[in-house]
C-alpha atoms as a PDB file:
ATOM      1  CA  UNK A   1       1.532   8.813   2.515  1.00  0.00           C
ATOM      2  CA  UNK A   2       2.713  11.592   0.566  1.00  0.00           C
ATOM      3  CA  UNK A   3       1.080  13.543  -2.083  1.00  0.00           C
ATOM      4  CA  UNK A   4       1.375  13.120  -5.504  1.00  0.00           C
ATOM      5  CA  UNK A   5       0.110  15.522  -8.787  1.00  0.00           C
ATOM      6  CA  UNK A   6      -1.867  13.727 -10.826  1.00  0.00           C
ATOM      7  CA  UNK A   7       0.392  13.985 -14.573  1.00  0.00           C
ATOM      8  CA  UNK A   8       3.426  13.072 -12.847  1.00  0.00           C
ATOM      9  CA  UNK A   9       5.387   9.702 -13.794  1.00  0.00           C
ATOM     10  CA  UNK A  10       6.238   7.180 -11.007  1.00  0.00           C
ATOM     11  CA  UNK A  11       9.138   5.088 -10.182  1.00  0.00           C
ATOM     12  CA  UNK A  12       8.448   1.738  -9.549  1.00  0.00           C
ATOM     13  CA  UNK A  13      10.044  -0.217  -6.370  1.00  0.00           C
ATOM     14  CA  UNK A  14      11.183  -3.636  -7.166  1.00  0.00           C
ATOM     15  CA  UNK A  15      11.460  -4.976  -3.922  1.00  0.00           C
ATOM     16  CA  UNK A  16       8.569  -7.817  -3.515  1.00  0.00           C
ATOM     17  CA  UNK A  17       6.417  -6.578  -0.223  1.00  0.00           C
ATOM     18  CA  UNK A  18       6.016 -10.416   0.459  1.00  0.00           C
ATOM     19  CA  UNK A  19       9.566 -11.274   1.217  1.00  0.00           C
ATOM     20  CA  UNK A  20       9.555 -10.223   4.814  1.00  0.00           C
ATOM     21  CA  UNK A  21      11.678 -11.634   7.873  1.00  0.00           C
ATOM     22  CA  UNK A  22      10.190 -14.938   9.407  1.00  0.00           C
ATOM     23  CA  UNK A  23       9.095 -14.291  12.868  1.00  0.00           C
ATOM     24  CA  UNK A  24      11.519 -15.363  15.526  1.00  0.00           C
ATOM     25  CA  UNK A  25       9.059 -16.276  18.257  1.00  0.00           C
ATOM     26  CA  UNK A  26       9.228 -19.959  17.699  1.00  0.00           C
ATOM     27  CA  UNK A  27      12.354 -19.775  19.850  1.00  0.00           C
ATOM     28  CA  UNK A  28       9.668 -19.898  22.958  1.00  0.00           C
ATOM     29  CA  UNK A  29       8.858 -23.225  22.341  1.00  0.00           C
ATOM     30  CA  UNK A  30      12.286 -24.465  23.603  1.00  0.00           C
ATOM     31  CA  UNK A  31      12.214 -22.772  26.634  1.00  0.00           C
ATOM     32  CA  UNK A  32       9.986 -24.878  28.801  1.00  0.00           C
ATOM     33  CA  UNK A  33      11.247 -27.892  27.760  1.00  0.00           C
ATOM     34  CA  UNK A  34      13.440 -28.233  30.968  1.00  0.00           C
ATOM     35  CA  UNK A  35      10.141 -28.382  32.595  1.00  0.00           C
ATOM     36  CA  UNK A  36       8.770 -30.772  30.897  1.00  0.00           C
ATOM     37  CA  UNK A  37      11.770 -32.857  31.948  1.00  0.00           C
ATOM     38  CA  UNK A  38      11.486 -32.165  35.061  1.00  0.00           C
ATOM     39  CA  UNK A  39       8.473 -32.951  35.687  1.00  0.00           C
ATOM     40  CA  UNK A  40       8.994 -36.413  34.181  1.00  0.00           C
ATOM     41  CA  UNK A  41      11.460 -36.830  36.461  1.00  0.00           C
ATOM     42  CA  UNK A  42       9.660 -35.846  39.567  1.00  0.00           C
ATOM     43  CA  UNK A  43       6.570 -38.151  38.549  1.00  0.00           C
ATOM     44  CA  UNK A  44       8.985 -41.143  39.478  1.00  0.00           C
ATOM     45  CA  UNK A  45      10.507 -39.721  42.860  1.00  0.00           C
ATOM     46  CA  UNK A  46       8.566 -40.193  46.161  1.00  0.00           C
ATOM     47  CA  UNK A  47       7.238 -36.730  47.338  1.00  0.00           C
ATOM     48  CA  UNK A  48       7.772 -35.170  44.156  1.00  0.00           C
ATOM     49  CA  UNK A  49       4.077 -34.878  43.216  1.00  0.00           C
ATOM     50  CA  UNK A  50       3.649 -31.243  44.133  1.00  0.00           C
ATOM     51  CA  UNK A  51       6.982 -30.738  42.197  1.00  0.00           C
ATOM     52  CA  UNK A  52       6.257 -32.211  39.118  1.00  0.00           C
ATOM     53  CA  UNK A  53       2.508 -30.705  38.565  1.00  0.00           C
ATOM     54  CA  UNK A  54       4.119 -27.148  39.252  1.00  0.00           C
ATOM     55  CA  UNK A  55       6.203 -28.140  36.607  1.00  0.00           C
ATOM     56  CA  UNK A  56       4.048 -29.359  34.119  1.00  0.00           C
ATOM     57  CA  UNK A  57       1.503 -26.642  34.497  1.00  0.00           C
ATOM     58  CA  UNK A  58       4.298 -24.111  33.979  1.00  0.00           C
ATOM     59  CA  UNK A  59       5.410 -25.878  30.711  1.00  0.00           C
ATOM     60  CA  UNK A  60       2.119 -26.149  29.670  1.00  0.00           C
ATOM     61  CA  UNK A  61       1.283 -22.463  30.431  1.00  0.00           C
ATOM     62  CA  UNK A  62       4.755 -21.050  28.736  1.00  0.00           C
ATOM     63  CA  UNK A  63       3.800 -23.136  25.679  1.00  0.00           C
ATOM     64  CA  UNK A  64       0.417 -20.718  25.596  1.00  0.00           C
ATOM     65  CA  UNK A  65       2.573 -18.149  26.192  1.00  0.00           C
ATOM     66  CA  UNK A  66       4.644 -18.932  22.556  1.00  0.00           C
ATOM     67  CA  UNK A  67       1.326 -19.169  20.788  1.00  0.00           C
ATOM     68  CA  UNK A  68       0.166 -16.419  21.744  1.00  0.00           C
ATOM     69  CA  UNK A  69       3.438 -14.154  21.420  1.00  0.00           C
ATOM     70  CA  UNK A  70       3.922 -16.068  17.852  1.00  0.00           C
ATOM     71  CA  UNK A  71       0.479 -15.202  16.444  1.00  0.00           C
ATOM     72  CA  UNK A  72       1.719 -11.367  17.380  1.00  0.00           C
ATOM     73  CA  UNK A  73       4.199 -11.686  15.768  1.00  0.00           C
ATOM     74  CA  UNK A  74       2.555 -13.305  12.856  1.00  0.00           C
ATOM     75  CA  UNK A  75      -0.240 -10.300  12.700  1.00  0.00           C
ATOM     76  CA  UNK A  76       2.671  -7.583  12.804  1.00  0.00           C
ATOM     77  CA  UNK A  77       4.223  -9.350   9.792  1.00  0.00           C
ATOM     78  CA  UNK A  78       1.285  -8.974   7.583  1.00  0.00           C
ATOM     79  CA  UNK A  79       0.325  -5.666   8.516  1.00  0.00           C
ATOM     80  CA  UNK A  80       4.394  -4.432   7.297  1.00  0.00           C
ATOM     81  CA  UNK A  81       3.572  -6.735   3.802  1.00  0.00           C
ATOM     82  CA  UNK A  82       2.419  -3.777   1.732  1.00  0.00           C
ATOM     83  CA  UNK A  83       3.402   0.034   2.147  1.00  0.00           C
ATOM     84  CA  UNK A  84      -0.629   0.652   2.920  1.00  0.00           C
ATOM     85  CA  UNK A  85      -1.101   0.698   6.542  1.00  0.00           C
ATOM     86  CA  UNK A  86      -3.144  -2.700   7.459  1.00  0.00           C
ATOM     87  CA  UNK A  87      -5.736  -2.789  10.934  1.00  0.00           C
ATOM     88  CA  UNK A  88      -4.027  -5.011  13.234  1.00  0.00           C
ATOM     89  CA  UNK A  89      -5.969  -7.351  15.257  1.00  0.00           C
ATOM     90  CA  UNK A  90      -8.075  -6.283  18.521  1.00  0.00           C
ATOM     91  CA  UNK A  91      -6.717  -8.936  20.357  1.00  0.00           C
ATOM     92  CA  UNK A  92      -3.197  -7.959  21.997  1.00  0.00           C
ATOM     93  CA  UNK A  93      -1.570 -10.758  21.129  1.00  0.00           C
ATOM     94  CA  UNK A  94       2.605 -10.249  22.037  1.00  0.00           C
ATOM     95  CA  UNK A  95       0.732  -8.347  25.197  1.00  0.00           C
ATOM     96  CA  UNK A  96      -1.151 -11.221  26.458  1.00  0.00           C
ATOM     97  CA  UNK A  97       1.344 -13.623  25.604  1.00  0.00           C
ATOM     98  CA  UNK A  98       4.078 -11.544  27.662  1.00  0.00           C
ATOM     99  CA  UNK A  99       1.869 -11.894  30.739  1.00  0.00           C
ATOM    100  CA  UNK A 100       1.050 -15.580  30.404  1.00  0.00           C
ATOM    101  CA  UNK A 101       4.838 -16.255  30.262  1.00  0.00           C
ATOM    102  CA  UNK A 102       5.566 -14.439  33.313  1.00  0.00           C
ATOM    103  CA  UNK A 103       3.159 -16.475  35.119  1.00  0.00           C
ATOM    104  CA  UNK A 104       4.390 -19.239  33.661  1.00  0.00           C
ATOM    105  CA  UNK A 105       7.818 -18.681  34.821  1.00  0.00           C
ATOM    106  CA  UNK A 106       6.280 -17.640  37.811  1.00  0.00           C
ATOM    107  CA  UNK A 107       4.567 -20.992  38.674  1.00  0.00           C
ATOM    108  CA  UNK A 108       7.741 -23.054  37.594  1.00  0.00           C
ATOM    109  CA  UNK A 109      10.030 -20.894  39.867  1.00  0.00           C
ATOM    110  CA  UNK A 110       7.727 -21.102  43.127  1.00  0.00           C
ATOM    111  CA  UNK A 111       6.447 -24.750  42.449  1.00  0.00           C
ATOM    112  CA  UNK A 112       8.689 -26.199  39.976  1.00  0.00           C
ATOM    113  CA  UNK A 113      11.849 -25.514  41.684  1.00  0.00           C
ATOM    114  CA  UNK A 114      10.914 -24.392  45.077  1.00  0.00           C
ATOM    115  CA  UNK A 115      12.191 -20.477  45.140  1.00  0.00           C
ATOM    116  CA  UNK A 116      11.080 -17.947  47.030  1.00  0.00           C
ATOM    117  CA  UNK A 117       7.823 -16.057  46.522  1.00  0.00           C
ATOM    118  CA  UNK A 118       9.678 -13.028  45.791  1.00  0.00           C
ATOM    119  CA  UNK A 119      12.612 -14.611  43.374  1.00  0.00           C
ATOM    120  CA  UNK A 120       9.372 -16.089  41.969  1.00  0.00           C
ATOM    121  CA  UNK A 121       7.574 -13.081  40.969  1.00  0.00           C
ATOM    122  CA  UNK A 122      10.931 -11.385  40.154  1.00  0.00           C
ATOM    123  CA  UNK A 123      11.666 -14.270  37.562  1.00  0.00           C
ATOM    124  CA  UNK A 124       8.073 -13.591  36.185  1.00  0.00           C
ATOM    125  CA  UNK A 125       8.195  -9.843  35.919  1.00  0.00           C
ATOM    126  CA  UNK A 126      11.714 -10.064  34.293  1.00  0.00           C
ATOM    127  CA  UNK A 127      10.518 -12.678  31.705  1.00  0.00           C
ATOM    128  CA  UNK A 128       7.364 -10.907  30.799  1.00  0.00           C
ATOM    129  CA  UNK A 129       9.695  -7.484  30.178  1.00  0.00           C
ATOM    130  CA  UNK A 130      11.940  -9.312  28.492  1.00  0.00           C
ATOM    131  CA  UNK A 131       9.461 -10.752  26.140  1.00  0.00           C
ATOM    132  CA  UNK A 132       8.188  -7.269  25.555  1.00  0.00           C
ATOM    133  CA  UNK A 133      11.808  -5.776  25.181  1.00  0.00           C
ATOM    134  CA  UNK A 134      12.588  -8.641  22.602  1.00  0.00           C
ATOM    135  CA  UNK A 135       9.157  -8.781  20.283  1.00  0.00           C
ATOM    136  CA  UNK A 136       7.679  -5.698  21.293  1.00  0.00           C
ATOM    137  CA  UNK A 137       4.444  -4.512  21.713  1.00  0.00           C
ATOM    138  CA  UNK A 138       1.544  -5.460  19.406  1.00  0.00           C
ATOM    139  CA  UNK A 139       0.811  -3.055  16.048  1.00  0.00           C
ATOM    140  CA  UNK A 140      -1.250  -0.180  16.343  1.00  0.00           C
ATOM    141  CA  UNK A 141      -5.559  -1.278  14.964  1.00  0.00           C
ATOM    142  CA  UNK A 142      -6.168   1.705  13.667  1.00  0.00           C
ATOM    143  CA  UNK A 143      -6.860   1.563   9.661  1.00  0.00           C
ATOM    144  CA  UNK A 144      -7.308   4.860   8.478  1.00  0.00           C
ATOM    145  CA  UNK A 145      -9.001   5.927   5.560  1.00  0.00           C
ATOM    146  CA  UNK A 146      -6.852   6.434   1.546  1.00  0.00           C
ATOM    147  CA  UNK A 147      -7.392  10.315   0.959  1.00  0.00           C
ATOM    148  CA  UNK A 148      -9.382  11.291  -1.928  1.00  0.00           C
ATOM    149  CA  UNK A 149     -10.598   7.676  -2.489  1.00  0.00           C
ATOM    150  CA  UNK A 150     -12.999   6.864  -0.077  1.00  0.00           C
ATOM    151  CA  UNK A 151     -12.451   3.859   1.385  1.00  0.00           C
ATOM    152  CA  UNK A 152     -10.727   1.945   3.939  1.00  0.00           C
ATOM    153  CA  UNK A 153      -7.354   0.797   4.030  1.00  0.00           C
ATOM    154  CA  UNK A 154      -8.498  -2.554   4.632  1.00  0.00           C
ATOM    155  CA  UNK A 155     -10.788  -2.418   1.378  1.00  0.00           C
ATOM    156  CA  UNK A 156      -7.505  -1.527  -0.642  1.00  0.00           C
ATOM    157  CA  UNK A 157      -5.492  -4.155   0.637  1.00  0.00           C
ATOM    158  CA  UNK A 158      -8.226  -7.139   0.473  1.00  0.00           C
ATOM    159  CA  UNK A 159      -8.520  -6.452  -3.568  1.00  0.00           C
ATOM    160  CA  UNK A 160      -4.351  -6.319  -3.281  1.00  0.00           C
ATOM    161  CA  UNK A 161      -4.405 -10.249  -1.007  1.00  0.00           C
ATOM    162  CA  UNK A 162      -6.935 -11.201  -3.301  1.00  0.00           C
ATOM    163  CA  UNK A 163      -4.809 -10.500  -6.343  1.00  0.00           C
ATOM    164  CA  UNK A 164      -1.787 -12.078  -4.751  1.00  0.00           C
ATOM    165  CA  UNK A 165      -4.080 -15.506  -4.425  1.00  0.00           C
ATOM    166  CA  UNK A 166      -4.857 -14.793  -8.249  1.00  0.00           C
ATOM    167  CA  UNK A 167      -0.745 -14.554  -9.113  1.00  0.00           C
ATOM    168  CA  UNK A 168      -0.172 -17.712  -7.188  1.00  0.00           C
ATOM    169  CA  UNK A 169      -2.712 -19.696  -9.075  1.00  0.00           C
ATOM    170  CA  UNK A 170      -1.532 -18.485 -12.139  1.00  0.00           C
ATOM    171  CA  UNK A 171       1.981 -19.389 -11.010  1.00  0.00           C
ATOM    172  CA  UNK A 172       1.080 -22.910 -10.093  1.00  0.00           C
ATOM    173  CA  UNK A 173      -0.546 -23.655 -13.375  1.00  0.00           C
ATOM    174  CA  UNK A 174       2.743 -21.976 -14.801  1.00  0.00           C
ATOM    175  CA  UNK A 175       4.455 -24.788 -13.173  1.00  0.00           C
ATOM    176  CA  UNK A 176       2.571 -27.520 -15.068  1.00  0.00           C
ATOM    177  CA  UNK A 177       2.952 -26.093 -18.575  1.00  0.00           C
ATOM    178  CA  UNK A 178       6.298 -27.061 -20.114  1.00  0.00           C
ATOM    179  CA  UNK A 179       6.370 -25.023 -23.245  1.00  0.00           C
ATOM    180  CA  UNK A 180       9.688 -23.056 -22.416  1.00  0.00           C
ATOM    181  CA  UNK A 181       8.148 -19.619 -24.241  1.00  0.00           C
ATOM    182  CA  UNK A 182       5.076 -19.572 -22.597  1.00  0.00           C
ATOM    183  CA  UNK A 183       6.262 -20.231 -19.231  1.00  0.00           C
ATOM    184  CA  UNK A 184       8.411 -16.924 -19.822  1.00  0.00           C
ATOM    185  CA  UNK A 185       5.800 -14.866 -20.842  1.00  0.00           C
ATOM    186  CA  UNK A 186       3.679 -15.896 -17.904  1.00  0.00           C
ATOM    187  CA  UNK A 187       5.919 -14.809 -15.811  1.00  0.00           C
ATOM    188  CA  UNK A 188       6.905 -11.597 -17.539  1.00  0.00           C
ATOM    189  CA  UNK A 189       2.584 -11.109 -17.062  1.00  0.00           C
ATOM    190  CA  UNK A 190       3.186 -11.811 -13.293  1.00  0.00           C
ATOM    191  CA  UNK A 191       5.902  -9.369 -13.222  1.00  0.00           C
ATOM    192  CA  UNK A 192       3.880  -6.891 -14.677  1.00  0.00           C
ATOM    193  CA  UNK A 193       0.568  -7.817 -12.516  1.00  0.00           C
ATOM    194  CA  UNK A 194       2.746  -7.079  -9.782  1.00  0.00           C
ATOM    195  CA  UNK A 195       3.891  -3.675 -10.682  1.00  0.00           C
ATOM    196  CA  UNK A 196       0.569  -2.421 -11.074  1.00  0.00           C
ATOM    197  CA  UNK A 197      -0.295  -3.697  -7.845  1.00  0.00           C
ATOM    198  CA  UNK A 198       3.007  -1.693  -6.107  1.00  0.00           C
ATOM    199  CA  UNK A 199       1.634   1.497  -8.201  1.00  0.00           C
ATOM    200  CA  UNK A 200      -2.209   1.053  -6.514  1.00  0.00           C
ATOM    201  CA  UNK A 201       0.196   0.730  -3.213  1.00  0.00           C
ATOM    202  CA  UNK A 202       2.098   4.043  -3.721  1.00  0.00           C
ATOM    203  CA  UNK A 203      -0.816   5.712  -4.444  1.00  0.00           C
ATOM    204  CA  UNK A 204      -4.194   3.856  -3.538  1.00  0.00           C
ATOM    205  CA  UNK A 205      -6.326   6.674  -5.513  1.00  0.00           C
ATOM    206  CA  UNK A 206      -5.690   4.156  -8.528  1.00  0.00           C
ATOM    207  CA  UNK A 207      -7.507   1.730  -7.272  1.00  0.00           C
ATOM    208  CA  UNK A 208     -10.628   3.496  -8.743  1.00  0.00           C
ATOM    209  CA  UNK A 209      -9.567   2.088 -12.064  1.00  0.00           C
ATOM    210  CA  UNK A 210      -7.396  -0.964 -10.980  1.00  0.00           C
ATOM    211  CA  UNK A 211     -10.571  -2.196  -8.521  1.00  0.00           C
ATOM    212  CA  UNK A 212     -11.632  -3.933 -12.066  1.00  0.00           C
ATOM    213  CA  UNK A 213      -8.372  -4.961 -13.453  1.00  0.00           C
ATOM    214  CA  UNK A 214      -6.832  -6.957  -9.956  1.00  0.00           C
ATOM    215  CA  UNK A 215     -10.572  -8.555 -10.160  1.00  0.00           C
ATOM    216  CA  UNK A 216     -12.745  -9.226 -12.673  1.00  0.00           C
ATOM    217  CA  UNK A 217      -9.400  -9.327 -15.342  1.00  0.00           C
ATOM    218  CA  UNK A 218      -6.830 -10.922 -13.302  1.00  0.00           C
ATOM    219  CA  UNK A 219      -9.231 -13.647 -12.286  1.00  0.00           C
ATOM    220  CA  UNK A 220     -10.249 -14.044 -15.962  1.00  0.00           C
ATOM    221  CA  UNK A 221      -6.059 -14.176 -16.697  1.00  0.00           C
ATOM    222  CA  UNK A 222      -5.974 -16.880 -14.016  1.00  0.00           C
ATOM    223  CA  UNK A 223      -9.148 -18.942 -15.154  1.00  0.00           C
ATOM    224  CA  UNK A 224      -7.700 -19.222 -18.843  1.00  0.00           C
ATOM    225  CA  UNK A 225      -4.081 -20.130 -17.725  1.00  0.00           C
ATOM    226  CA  UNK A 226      -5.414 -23.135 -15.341  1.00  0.00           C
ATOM    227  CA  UNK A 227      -7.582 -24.069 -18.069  1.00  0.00           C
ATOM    228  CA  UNK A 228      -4.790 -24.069 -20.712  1.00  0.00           C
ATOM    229  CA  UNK A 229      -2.267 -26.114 -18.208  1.00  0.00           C
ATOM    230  CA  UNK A 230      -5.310 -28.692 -17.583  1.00  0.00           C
ATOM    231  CA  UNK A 231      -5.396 -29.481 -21.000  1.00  0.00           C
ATOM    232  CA  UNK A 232      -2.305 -29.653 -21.956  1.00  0.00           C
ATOM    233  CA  UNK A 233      -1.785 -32.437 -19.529  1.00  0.00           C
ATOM    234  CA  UNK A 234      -3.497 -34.662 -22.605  1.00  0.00           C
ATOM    235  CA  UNK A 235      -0.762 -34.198 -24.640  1.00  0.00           C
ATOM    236  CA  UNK A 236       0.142 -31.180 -27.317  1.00  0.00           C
ATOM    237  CA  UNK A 237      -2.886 -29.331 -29.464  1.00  0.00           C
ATOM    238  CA  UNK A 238      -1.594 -26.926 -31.878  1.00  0.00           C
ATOM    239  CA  UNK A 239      -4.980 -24.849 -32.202  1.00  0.00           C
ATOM    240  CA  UNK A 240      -5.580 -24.291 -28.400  1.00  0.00           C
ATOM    241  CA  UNK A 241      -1.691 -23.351 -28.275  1.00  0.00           C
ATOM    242  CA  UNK A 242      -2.105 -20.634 -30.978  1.00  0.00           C
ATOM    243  CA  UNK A 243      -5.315 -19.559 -29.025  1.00  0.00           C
ATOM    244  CA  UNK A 244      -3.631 -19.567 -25.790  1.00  0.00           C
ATOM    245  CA  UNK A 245      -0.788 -17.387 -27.005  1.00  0.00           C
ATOM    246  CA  UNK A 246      -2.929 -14.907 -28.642  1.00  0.00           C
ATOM    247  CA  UNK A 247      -4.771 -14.200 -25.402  1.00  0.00           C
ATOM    248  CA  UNK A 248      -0.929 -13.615 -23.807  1.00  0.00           C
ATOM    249  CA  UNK A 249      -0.227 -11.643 -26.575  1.00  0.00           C
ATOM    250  CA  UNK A 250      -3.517  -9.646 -25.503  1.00  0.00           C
ATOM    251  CA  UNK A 251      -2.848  -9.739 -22.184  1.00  0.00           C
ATOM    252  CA  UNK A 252       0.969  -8.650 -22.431  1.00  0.00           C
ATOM    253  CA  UNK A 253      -0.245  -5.284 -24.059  1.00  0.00           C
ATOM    254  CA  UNK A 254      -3.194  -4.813 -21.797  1.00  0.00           C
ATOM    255  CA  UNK A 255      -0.764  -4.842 -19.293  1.00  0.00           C
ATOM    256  CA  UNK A 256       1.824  -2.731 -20.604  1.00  0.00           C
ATOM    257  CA  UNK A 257      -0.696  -0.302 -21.593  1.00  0.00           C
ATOM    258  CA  UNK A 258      -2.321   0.015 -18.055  1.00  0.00           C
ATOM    259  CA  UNK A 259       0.838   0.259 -16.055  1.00  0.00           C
ATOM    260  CA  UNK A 260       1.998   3.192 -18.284  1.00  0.00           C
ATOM    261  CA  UNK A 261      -1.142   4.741 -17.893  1.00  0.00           C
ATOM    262  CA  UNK A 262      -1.300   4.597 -14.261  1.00  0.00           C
ATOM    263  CA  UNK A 263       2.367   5.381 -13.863  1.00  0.00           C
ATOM    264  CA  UNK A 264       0.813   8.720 -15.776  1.00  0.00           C
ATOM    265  CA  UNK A 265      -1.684   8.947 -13.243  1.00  0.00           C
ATOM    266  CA  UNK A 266      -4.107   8.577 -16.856  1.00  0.00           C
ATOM    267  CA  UNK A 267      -7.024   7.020 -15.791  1.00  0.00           C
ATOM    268  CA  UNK A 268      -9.210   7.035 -18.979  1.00  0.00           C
ATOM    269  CA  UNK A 269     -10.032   4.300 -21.272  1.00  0.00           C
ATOM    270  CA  UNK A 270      -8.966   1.706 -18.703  1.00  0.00           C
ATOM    271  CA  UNK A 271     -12.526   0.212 -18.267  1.00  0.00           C
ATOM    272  CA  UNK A 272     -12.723   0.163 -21.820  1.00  0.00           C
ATOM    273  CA  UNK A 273      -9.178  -1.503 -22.532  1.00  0.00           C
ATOM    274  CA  UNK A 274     -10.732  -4.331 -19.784  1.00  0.00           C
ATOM    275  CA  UNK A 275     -13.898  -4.834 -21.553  1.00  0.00           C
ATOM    276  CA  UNK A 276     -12.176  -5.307 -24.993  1.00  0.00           C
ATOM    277  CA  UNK A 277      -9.991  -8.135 -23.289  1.00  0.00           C
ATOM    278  CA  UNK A 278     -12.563  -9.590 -21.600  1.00  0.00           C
ATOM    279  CA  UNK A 279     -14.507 -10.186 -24.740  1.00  0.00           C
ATOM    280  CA  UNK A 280     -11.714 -11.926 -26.270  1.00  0.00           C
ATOM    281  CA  UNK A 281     -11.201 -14.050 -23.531  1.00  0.00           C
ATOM    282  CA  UNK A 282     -14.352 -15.414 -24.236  1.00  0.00           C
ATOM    283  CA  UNK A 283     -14.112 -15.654 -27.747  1.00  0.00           C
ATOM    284  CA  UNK A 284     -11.191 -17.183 -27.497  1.00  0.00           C
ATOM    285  CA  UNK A 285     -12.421 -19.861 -25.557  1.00  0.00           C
ATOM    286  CA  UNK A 286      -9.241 -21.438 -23.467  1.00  0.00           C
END
């Protein structure tokens, strides 16, 4: 991560660290099924019995091998979500999948289909390097720690996952409330949630401040927006509406105000900004 002067503006990155490439590894699952066939098959032929169990136990242990190469590949997913770098799991995954497969192949080669014991384990060593070759290896685990901050990686990016859960709820109840102008300006507030929570991922020495914010605010935004979209399932009530869109109002500037700051690398009178919008939360009584 590089170094940045504290003073010095920042450029926000559009691009939403969520959107990332599906995993392709479900494509394993199709590639036993002509053992599964064929040991169907053999079940009904005289003298096939030895056949058809080599077959079914190597369809059964190549679909282990697609769990276990598609969790991998599930893991390495969410440790590229967010430019922080995330602890990958201690189990090797892609790795141990990789080897199951091979002796899966291996098994429905030699009893399946009756090849050699050399073309067996030659079919199992080339699938389980092809497997590597094509998903590769599993993530590194190490999480080091954010310079100048003091904690973990993982710390940094558990307040960021639990803020995403926050924007999704808030989203949700967005999707119940049909008032065309306040729909807009929730989502203008997730837009700008979001951008703070890119600016705590360039640099993480703003989550000192933002720790509070992506919390205790964010699930305070959250709490008054489900409440709002709960009771406006009962029909319209001009008072709560007023109240609700003073707190957006609130919350619109809170949020415009803290980005700029942080963008400045300003990291005084945050806590206080938090406190005053807090209190009006509760006043306001949503």
């Amino acid at each position: 991560m590089s170094e940045l002067k504290r003073g010095g503006a920042r450029k926000i990155d559009s691009t939403d660290t969520r959107r990332l490439p599906r995993t392709g590894a479900w494509l394993l699952y199709l590639l036993p099924l002509p053992m599964l066939l064929a040991a169907v098959i053999a079940l009904f032929k005289n003298g096939k019995g030895l056949v058809g169990l080599g077959a079914g136990i190597a369809f059964a242990v190549i679909m282990l091998a697609a769990t276990l190469i598609r969790r991998g590949s599930e893991i390495e997913v969410q440790a590229k979500r967010r430019k922080i770098v995330r602890r990958a799991s201690t189990i090797p995954y892609k790795m141990l999948g990789a080897i199951v497969l091979g002796v899966g192949i291996f098994i429905g080669a030699r009893f399946g289909s009756g090849e050699t014991l050399f073309a067996s384990l030659l079919l199992g060593v080339v699938a389980s390097l092809g497997s590597v070759l094509v998903y590769g290896l599993d993530p590194a685990r190490s999480a080091p720690d954010v310079p100048a901050v003091g904690v973990t990686s993982e710390e940094v990016l558990e307040i960021l996952d639990e803020a995403d859960q926050k924007i999704e709820a808030i989203e949700a109840a967005r999707a119940r409330i049909h008032n065309a102008e306040l729909k807009d300006r929730l989502k203008n507030i997730v837009t700008g949630v979001r951008d703070i929570m890119r600016i705590v991922e360039e640099d993480p020495r703003d989550m000192r401040r933002a720790r509070k914010f992506l919390r205790t605010y964010l699930d305070g935004a959250q709490r008054v927006t489900e409440g709002y979209a709960d009771s406006h399932r009962y029909g319209e009530h001009s008072e709560l509406e007023d109240n609700f869109r003073n707190v957006l109002t609130t919350i619109e500037t809170v949020i415009g105000e803290q980005k700029q700051k942080l963008l400045e690398n300003n990291l005084t009178e945050l806590d206080v900004q938090i406190e005053v919008l807090q209190l009006q939360l509760e006043k306001e009584g949503v």
